[in-house]
Every structure is written in C-alpha cells, then in structure tokens.
PDB file of N, CA and C in Angstrom:
ATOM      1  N   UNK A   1      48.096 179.934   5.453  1.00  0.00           N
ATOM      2  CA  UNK A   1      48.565 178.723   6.141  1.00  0.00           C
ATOM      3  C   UNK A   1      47.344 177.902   6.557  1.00  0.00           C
ATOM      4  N   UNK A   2      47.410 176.901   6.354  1.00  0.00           N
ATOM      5  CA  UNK A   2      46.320 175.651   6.474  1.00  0.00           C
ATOM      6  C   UNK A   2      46.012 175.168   7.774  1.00  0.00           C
ATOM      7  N   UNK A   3      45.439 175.422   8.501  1.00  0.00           N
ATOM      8  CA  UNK A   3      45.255 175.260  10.396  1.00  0.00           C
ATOM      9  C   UNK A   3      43.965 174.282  10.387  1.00  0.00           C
ATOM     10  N   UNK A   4      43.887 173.560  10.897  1.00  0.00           N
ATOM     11  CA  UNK A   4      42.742 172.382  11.392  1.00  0.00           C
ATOM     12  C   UNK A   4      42.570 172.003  12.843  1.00  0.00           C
ATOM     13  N   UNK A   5      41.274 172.499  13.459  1.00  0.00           N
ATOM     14  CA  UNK A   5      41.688 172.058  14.864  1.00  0.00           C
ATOM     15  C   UNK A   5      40.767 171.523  15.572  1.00  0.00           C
ATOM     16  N   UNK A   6      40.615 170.382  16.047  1.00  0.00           N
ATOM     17  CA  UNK A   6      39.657 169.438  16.371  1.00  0.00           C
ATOM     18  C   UNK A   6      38.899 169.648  18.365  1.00  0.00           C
ATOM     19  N   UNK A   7      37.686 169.791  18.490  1.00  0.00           N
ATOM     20  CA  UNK A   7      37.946 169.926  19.715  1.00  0.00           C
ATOM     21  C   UNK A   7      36.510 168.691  19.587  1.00  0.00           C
ATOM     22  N   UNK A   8      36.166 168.762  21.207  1.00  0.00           N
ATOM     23  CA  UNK A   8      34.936 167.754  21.446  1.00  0.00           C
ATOM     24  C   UNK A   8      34.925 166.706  22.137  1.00  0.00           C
ATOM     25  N   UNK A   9      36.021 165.800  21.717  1.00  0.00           N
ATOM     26  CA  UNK A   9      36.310 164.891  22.318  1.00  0.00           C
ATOM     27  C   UNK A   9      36.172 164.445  23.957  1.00  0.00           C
ATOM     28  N   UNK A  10      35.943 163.756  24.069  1.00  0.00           N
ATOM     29  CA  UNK A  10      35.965 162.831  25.856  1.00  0.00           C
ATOM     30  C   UNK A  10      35.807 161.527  25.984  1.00  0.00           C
ATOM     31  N   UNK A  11      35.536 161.245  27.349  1.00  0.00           N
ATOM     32  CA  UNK A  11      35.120 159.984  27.977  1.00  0.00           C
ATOM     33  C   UNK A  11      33.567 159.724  27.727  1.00  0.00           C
ATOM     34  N   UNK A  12      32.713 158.788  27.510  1.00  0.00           N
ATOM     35  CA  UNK A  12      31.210 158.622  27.176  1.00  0.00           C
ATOM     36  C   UNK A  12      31.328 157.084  27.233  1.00  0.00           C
ATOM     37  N   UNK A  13      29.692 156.570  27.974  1.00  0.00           N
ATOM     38  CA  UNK A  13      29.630 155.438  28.041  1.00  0.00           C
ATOM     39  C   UNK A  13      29.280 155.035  26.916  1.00  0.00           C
ATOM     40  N   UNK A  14      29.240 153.165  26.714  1.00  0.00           N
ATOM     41  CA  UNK A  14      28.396 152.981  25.466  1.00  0.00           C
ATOM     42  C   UNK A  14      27.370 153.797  25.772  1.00  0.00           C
ATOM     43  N   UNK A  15      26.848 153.570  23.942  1.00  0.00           N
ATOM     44  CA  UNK A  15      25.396 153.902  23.574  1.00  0.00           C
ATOM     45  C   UNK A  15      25.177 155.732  23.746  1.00  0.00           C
ATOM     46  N   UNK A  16      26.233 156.025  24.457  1.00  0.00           N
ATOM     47  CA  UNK A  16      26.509 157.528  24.473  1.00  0.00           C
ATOM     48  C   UNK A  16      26.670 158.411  22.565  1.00  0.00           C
ATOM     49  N   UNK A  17      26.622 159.550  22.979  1.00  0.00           N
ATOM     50  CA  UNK A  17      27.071 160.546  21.733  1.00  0.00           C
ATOM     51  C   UNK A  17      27.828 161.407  22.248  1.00  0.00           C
ATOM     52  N   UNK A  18      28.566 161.794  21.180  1.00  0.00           N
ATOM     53  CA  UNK A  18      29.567 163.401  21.126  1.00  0.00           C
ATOM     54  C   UNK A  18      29.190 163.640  19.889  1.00  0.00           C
ATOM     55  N   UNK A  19      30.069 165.241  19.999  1.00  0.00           N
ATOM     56  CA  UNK A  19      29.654 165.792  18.643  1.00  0.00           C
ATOM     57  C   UNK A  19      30.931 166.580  18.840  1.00  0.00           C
ATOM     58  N   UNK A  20      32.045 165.841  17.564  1.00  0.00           N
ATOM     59  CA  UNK A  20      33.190 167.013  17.359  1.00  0.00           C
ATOM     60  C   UNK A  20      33.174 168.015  16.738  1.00  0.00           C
ATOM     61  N   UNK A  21      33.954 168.908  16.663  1.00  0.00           N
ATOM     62  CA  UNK A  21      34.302 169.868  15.856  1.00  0.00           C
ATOM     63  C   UNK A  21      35.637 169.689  14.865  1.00  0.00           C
ATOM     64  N   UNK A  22      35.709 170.887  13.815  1.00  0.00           N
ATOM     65  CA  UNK A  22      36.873 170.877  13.342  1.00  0.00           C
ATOM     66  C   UNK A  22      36.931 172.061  12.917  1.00  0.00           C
ATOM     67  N   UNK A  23      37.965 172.687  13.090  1.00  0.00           N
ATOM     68  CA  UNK A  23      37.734 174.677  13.018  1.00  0.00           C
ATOM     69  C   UNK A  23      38.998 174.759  11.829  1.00  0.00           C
ATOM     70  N   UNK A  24      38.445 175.162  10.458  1.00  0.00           N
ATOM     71  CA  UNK A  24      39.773 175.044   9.527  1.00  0.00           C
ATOM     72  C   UNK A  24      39.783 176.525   9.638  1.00  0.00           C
ATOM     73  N   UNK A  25      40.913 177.186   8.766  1.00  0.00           N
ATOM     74  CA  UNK A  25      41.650 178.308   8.106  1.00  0.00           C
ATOM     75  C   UNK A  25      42.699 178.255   7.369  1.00  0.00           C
ATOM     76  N   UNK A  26      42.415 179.179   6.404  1.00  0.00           N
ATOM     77  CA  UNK A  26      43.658 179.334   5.084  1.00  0.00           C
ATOM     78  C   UNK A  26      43.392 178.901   4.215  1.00  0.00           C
ATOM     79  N   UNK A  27      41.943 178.037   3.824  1.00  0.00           N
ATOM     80  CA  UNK A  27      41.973 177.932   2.725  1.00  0.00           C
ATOM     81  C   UNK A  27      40.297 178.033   2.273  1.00  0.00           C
ATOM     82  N   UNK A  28      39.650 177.857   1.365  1.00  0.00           N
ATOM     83  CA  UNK A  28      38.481 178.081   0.937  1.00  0.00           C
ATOM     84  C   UNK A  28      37.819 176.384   1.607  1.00  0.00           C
ATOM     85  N   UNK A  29      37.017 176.570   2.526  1.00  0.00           N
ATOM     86  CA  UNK A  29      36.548 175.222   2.521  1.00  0.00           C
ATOM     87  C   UNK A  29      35.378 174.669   1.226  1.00  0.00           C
ATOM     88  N   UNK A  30      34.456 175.611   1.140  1.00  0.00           N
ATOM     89  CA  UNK A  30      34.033 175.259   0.066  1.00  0.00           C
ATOM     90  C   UNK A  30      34.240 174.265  -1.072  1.00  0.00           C
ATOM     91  N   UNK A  31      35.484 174.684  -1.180  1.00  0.00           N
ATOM     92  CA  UNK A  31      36.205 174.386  -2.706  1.00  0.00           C
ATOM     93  C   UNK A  31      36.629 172.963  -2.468  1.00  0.00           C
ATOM     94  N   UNK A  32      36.873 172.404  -1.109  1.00  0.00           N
ATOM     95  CA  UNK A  32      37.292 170.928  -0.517  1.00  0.00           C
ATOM     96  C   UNK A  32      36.886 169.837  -0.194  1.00  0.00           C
ATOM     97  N   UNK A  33      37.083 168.570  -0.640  1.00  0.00           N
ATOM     98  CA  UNK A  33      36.368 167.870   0.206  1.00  0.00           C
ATOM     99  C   UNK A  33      37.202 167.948   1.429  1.00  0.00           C
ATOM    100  N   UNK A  34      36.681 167.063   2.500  1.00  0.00           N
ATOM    101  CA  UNK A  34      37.056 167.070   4.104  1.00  0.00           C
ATOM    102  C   UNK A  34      36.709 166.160   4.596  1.00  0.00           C
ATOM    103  N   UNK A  35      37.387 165.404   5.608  1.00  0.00           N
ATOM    104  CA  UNK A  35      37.534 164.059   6.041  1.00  0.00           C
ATOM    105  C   UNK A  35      37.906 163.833   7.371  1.00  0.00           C
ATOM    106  N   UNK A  36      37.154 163.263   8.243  1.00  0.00           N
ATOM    107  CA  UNK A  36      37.238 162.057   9.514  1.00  0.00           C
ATOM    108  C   UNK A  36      37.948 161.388   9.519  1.00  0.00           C
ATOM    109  N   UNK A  37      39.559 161.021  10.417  1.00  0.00           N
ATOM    110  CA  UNK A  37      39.609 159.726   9.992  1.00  0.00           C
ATOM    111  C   UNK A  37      39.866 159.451  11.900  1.00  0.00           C
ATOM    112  N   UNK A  38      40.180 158.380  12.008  1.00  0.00           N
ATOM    113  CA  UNK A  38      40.798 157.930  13.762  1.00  0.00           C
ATOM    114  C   UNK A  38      41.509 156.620  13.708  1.00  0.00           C
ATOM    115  N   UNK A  39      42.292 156.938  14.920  1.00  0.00           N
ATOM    116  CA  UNK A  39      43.611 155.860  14.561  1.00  0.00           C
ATOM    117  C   UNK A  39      43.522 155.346  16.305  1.00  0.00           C
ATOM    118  N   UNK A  40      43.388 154.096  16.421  1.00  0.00           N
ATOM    119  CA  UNK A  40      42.949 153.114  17.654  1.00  0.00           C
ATOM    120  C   UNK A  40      44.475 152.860  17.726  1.00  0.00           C
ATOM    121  N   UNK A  41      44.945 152.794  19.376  1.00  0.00           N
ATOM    122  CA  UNK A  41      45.907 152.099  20.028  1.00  0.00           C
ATOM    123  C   UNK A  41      46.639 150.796  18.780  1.00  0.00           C
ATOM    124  N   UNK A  42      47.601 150.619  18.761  1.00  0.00           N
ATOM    125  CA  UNK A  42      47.865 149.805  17.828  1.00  0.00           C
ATOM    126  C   UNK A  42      47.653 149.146  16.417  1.00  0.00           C
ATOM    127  N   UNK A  43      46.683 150.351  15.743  1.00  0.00           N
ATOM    128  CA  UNK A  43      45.863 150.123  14.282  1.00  0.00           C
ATOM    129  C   UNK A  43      46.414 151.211  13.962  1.00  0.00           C
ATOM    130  N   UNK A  44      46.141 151.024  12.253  1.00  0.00           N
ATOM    131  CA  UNK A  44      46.349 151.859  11.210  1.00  0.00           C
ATOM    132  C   UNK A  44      44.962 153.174  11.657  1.00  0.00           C
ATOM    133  N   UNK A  45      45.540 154.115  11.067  1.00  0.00           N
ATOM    134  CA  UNK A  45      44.631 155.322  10.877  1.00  0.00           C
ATOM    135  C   UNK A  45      43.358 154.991  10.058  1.00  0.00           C
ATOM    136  N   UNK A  46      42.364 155.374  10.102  1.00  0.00           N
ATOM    137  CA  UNK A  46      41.655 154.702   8.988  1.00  0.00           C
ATOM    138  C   UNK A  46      40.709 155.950   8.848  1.00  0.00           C
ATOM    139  N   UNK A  47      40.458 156.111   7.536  1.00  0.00           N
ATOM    140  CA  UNK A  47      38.973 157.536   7.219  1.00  0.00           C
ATOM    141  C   UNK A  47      37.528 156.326   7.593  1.00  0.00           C
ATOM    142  N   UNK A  48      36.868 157.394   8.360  1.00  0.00           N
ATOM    143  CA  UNK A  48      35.355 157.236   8.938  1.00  0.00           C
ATOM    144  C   UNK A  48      34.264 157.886   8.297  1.00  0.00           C
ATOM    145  N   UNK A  49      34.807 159.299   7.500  1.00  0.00           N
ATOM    146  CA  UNK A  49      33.792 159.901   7.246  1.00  0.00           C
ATOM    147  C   UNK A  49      34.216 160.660   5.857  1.00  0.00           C
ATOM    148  N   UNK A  50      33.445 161.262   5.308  1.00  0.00           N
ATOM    149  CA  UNK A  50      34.106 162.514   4.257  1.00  0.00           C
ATOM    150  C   UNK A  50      32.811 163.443   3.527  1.00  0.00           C
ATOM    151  N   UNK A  51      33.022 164.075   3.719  1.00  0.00           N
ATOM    152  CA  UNK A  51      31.932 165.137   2.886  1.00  0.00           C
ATOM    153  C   UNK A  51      32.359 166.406   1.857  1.00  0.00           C
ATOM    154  N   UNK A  52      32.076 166.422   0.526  1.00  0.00           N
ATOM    155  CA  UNK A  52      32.148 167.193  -0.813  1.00  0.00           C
ATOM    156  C   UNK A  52      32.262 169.105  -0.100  1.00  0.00           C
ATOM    157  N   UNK A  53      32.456 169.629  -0.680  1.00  0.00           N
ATOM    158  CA  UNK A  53      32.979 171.119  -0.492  1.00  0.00           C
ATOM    159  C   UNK A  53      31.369 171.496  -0.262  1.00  0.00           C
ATOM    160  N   UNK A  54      30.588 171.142  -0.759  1.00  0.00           N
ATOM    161  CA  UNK A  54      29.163 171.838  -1.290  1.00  0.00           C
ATOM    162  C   UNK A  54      28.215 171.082   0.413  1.00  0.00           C
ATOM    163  N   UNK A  55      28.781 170.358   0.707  1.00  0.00           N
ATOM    164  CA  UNK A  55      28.158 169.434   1.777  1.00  0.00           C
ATOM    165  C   UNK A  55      27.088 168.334   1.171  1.00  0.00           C
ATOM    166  N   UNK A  56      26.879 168.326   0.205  1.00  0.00           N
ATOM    167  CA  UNK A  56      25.613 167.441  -0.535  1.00  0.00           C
ATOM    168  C   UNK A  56      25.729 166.205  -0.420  1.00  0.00           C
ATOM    169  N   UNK A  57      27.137 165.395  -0.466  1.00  0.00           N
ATOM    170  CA  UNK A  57      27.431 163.874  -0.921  1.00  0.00           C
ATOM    171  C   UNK A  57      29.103 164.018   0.619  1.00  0.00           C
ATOM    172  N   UNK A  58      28.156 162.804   1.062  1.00  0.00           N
ATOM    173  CA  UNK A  58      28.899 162.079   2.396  1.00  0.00           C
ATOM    174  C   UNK A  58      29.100 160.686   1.877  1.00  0.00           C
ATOM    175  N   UNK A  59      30.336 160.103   2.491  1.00  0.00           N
ATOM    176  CA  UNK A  59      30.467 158.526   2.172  1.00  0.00           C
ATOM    177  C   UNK A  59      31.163 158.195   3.798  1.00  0.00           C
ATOM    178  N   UNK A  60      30.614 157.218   4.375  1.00  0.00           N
ATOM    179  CA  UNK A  60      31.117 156.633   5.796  1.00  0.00           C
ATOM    180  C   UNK A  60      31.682 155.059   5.345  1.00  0.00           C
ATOM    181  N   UNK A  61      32.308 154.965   6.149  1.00  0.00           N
ATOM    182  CA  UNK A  61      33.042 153.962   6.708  1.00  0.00           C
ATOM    183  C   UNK A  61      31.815 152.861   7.044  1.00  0.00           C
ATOM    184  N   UNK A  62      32.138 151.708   7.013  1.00  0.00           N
ATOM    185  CA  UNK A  62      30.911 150.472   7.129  1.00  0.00           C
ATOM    186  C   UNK A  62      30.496 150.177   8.416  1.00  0.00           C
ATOM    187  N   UNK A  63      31.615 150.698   9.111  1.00  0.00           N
ATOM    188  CA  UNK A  63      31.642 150.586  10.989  1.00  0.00           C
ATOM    189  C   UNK A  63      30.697 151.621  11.635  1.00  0.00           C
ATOM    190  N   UNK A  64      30.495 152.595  10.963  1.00  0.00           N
ATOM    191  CA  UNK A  64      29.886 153.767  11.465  1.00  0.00           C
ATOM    192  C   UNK A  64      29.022 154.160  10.349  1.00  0.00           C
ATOM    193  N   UNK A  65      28.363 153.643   9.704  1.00  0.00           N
ATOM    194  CA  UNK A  65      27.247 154.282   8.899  1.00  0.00           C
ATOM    195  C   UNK A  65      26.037 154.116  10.249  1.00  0.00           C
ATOM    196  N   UNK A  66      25.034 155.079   9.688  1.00  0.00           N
ATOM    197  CA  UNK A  66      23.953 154.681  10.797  1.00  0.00           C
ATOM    198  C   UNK A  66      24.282 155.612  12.200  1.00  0.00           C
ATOM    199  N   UNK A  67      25.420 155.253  12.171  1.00  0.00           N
ATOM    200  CA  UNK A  67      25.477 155.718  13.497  1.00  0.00           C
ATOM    201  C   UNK A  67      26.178 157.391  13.548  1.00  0.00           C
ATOM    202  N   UNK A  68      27.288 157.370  12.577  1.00  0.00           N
ATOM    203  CA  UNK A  68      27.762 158.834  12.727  1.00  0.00           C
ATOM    204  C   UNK A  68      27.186 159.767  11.708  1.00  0.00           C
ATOM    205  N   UNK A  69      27.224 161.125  11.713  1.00  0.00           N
ATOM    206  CA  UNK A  69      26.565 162.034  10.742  1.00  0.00           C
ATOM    207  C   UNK A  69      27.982 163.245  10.120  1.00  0.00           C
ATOM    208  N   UNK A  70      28.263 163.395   9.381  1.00  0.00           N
ATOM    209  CA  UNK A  70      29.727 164.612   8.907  1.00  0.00           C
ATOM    210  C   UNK A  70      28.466 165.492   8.409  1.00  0.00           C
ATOM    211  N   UNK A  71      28.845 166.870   8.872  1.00  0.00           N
ATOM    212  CA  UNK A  71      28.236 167.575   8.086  1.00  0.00           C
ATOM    213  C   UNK A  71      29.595 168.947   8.020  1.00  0.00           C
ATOM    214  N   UNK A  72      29.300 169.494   7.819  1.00  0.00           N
ATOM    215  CA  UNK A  72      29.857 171.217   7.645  1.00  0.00           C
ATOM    216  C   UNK A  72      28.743 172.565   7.749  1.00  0.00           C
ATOM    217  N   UNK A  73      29.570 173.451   7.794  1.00  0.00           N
ATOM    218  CA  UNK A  73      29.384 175.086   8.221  1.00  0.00           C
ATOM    219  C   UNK A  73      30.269 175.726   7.670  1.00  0.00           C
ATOM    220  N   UNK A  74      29.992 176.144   6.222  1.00  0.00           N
ATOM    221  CA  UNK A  74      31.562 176.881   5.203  1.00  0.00           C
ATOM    222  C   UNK A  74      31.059 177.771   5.744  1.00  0.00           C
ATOM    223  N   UNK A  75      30.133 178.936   6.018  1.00  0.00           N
ATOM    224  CA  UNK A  75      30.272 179.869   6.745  1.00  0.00           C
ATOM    225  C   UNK A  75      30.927 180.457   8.068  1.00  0.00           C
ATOM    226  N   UNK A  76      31.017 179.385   8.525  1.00  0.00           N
ATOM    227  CA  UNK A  76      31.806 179.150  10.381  1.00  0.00           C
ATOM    228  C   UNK A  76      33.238 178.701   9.817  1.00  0.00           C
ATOM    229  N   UNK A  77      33.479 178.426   9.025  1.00  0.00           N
ATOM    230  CA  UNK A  77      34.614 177.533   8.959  1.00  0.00           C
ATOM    231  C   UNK A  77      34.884 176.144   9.520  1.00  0.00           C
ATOM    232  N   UNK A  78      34.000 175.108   9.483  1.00  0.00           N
ATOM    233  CA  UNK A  78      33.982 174.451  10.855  1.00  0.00           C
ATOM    234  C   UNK A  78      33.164 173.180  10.207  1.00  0.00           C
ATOM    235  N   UNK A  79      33.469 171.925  10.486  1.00  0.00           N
ATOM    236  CA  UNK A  79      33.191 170.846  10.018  1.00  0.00           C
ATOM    237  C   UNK A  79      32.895 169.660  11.350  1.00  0.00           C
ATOM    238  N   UNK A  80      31.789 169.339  11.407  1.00  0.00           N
ATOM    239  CA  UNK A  80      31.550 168.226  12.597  1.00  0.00           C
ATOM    240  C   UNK A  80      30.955 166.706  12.223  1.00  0.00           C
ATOM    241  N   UNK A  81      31.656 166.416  13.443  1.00  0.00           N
ATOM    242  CA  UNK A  81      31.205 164.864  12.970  1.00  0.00           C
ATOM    243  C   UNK A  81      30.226 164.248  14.477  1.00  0.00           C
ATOM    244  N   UNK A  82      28.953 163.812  14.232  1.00  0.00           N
ATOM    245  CA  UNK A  82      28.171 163.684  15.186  1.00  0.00           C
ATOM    246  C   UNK A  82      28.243 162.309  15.346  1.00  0.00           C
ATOM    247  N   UNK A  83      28.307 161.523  16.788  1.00  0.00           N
ATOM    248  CA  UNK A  83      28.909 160.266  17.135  1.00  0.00           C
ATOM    249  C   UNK A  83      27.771 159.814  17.809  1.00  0.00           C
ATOM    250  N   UNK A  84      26.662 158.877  17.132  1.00  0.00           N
ATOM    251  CA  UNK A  84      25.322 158.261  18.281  1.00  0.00           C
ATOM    252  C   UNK A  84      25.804 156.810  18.634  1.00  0.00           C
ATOM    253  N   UNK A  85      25.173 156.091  19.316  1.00  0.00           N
ATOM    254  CA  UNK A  85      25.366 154.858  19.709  1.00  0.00           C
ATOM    255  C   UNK A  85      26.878 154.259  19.308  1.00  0.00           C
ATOM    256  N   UNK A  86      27.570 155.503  20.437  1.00  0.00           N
ATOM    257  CA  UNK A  86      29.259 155.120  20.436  1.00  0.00           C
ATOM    258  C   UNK A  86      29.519 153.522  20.999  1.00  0.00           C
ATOM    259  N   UNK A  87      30.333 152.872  20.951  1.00  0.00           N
ATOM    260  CA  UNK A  87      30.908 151.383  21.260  1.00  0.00           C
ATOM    261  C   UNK A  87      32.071 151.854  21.687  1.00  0.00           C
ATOM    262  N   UNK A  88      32.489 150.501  22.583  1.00  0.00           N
ATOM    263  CA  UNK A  88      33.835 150.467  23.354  1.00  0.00           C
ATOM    264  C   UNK A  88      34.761 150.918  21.624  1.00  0.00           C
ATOM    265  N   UNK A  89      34.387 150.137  20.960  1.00  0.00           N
ATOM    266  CA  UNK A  89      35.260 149.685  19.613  1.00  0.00           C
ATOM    267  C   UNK A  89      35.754 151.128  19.006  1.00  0.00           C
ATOM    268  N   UNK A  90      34.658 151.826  19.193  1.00  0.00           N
ATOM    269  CA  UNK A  90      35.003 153.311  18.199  1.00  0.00           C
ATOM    270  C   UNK A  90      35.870 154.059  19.494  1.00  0.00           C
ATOM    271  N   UNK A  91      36.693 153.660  20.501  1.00  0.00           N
ATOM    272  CA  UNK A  91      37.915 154.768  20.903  1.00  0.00           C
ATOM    273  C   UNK A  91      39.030 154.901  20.085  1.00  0.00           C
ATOM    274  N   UNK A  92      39.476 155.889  20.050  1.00  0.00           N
ATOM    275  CA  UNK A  92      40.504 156.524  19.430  1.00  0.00           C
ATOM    276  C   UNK A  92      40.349 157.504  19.364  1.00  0.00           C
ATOM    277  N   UNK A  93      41.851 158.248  18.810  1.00  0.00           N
ATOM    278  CA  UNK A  93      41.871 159.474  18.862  1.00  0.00           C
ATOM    279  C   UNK A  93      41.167 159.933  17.009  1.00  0.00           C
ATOM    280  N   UNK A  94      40.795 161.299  16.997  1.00  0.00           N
ATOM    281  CA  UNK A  94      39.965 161.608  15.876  1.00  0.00           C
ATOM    282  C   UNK A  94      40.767 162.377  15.164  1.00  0.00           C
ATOM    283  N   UNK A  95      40.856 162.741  13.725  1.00  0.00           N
ATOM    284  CA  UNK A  95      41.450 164.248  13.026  1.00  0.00           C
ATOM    285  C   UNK A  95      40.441 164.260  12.038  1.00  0.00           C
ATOM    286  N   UNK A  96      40.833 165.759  11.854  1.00  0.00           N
ATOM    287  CA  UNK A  96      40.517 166.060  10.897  1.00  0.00           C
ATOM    288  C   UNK A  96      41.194 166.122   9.745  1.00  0.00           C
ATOM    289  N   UNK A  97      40.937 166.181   8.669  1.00  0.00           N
ATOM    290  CA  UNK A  97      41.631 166.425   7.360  1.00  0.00           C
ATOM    291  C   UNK A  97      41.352 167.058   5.680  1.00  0.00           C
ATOM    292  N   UNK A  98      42.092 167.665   5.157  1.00  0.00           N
ATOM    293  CA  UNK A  98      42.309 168.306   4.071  1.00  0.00           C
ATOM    294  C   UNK A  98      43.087 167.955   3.151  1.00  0.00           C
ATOM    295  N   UNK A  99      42.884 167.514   1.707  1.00  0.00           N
ATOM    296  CA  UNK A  99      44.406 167.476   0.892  1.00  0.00           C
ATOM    297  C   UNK A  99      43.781 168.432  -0.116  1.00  0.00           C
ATOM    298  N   UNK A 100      45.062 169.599  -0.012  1.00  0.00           N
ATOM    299  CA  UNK A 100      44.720 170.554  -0.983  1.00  0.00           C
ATOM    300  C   UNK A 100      46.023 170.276  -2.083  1.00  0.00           C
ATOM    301  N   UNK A 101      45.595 170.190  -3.213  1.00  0.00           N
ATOM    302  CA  UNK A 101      46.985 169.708  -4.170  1.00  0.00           C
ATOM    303  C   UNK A 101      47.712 168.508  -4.085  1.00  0.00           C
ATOM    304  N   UNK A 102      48.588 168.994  -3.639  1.00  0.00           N
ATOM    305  CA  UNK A 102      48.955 167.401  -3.479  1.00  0.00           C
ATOM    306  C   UNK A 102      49.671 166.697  -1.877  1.00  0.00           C
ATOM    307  N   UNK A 103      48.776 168.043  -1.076  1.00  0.00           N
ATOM    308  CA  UNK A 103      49.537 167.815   0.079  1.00  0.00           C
ATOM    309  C   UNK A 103      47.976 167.632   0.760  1.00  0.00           C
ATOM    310  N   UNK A 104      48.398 166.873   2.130  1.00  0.00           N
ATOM    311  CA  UNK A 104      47.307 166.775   2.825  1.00  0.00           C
ATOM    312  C   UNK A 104      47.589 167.119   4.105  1.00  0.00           C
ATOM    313  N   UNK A 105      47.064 167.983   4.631  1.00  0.00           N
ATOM    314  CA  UNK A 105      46.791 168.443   6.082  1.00  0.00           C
ATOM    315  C   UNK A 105      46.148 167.592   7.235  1.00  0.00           C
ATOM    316  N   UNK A 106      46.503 167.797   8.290  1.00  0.00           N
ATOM    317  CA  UNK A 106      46.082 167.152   9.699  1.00  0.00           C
ATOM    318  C   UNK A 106      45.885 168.103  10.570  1.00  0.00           C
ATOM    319  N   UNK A 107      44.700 167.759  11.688  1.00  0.00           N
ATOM    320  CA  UNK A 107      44.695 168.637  12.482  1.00  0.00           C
ATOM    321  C   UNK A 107      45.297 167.501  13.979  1.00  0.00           C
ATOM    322  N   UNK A 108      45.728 167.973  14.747  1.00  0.00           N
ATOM    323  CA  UNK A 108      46.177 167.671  16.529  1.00  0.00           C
ATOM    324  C   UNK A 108      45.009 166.283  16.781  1.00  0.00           C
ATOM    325  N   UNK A 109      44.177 166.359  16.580  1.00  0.00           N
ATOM    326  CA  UNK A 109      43.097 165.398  17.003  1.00  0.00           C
ATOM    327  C   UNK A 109      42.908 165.627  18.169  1.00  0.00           C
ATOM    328  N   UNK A 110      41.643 164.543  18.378  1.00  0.00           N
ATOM    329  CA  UNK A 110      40.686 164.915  19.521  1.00  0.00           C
ATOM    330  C   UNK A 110      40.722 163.146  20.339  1.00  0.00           C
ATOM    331  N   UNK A 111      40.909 162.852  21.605  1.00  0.00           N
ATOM    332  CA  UNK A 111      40.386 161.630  22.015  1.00  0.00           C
ATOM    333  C   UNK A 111      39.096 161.522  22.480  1.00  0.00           C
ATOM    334  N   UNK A 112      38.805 159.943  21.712  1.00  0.00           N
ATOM    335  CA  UNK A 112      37.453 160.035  21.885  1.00  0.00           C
ATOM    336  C   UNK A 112      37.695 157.818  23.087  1.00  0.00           C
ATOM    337  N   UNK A 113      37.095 158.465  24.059  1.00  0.00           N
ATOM    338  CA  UNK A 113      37.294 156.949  24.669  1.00  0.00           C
ATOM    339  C   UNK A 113      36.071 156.536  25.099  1.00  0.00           C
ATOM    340  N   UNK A 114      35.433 155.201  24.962  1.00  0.00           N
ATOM    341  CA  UNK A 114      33.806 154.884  25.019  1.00  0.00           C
ATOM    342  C   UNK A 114      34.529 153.808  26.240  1.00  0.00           C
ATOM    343  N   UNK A 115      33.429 153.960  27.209  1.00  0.00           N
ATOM    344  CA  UNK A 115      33.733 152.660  28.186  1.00  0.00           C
ATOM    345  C   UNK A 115      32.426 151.764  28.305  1.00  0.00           C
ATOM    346  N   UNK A 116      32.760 150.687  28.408  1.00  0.00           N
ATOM    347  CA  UNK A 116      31.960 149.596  28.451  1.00  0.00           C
ATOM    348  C   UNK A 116      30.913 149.506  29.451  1.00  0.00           C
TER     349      UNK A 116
END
C-alpha cells in the first residue's frame, strides 16, 4: 500500500526557510519520479518541484527556482524539499506525490504560511 506523509511545515517570516519532509512506503522509490506540488487558498494545485528515481535530474517551477532545493534519501525512504528566501506568496499547503502506473498518490500535506 502506497503511504506518503509530509511533515515540516509552519509559520516563518519572509526571507525565512523550512525544510519538509516526505516519508513514502510500499513502493520502490528508486524506481519513481516524485513531486512537490502546493495548492494556495483559492488557486489551482500547482507542481513546484520534481526529482528522477536516481535523484540526478530536478525540474522547478519558475516561482521557486533559486530558491527551493528537492532532493531525496531512497535509503530513508524520504524525500525533502528545502524552502530559502520564503515570500508571503509561497503559503500554502504542500504534498507530496507519486504516480505509479496509472494512478497517482497524495500525501495529507503540510501548511506552510510565510508572514509579511
């Protein structure tokens, strides 16, 4: 069974950092790519981040290049996304994600709220 579970999240001023987590099981992470995405008060969900099974090749979002880092730990099971020079703009809540086949997984998400 496919479990994703996001922790990390909080309150941080601008110009602040966090650093989430994402704790998978049930499936080979390796073998996956894996994906960031966050969905703001009244907006569409949107992917921020994504990184290859092998961890080698990352692609970000245009809003957050520079500023955020995805990496992984296939040994830990565990995938993070590091948040520097946060903005009011980047609150929302965070997930993680998986599509294995033809289904795609979500984890609970994490809120992430930047104050001005």
């Amino acid at each position: 069974q496919v479990q994703l579970a996001e922790s990390g999240g909080g309150l941080v001023q601008s110009g602040g950092s966090l650093r989430l987590s994402c704790a998978a099981s049930g499936f080979d992470l390796s073998t996956y790519v894996m994906s960031w995405h966050r969905q703001a008060p009244g907006k569409e969900r949107e992917q921020v981040a994504a990184i290859t099974g092998s961890g080698r090749n990352q692609n970000y979002a245009d809003s957050v290049k520079n500023r955020f880092t995805i990496s992984r730990d296939n040994d830990k099971n565990t995938m993070y996304l590091q948040m520097n020079s946060l903005e009011p703009e980047d609150t929302a809540i965070y997930y993680c994600s998986v599509a294995i086949r033809s289904t795609r997984y979500w984890g609970r998400g994490t809120q992430v709220t930047v104050s001005s």
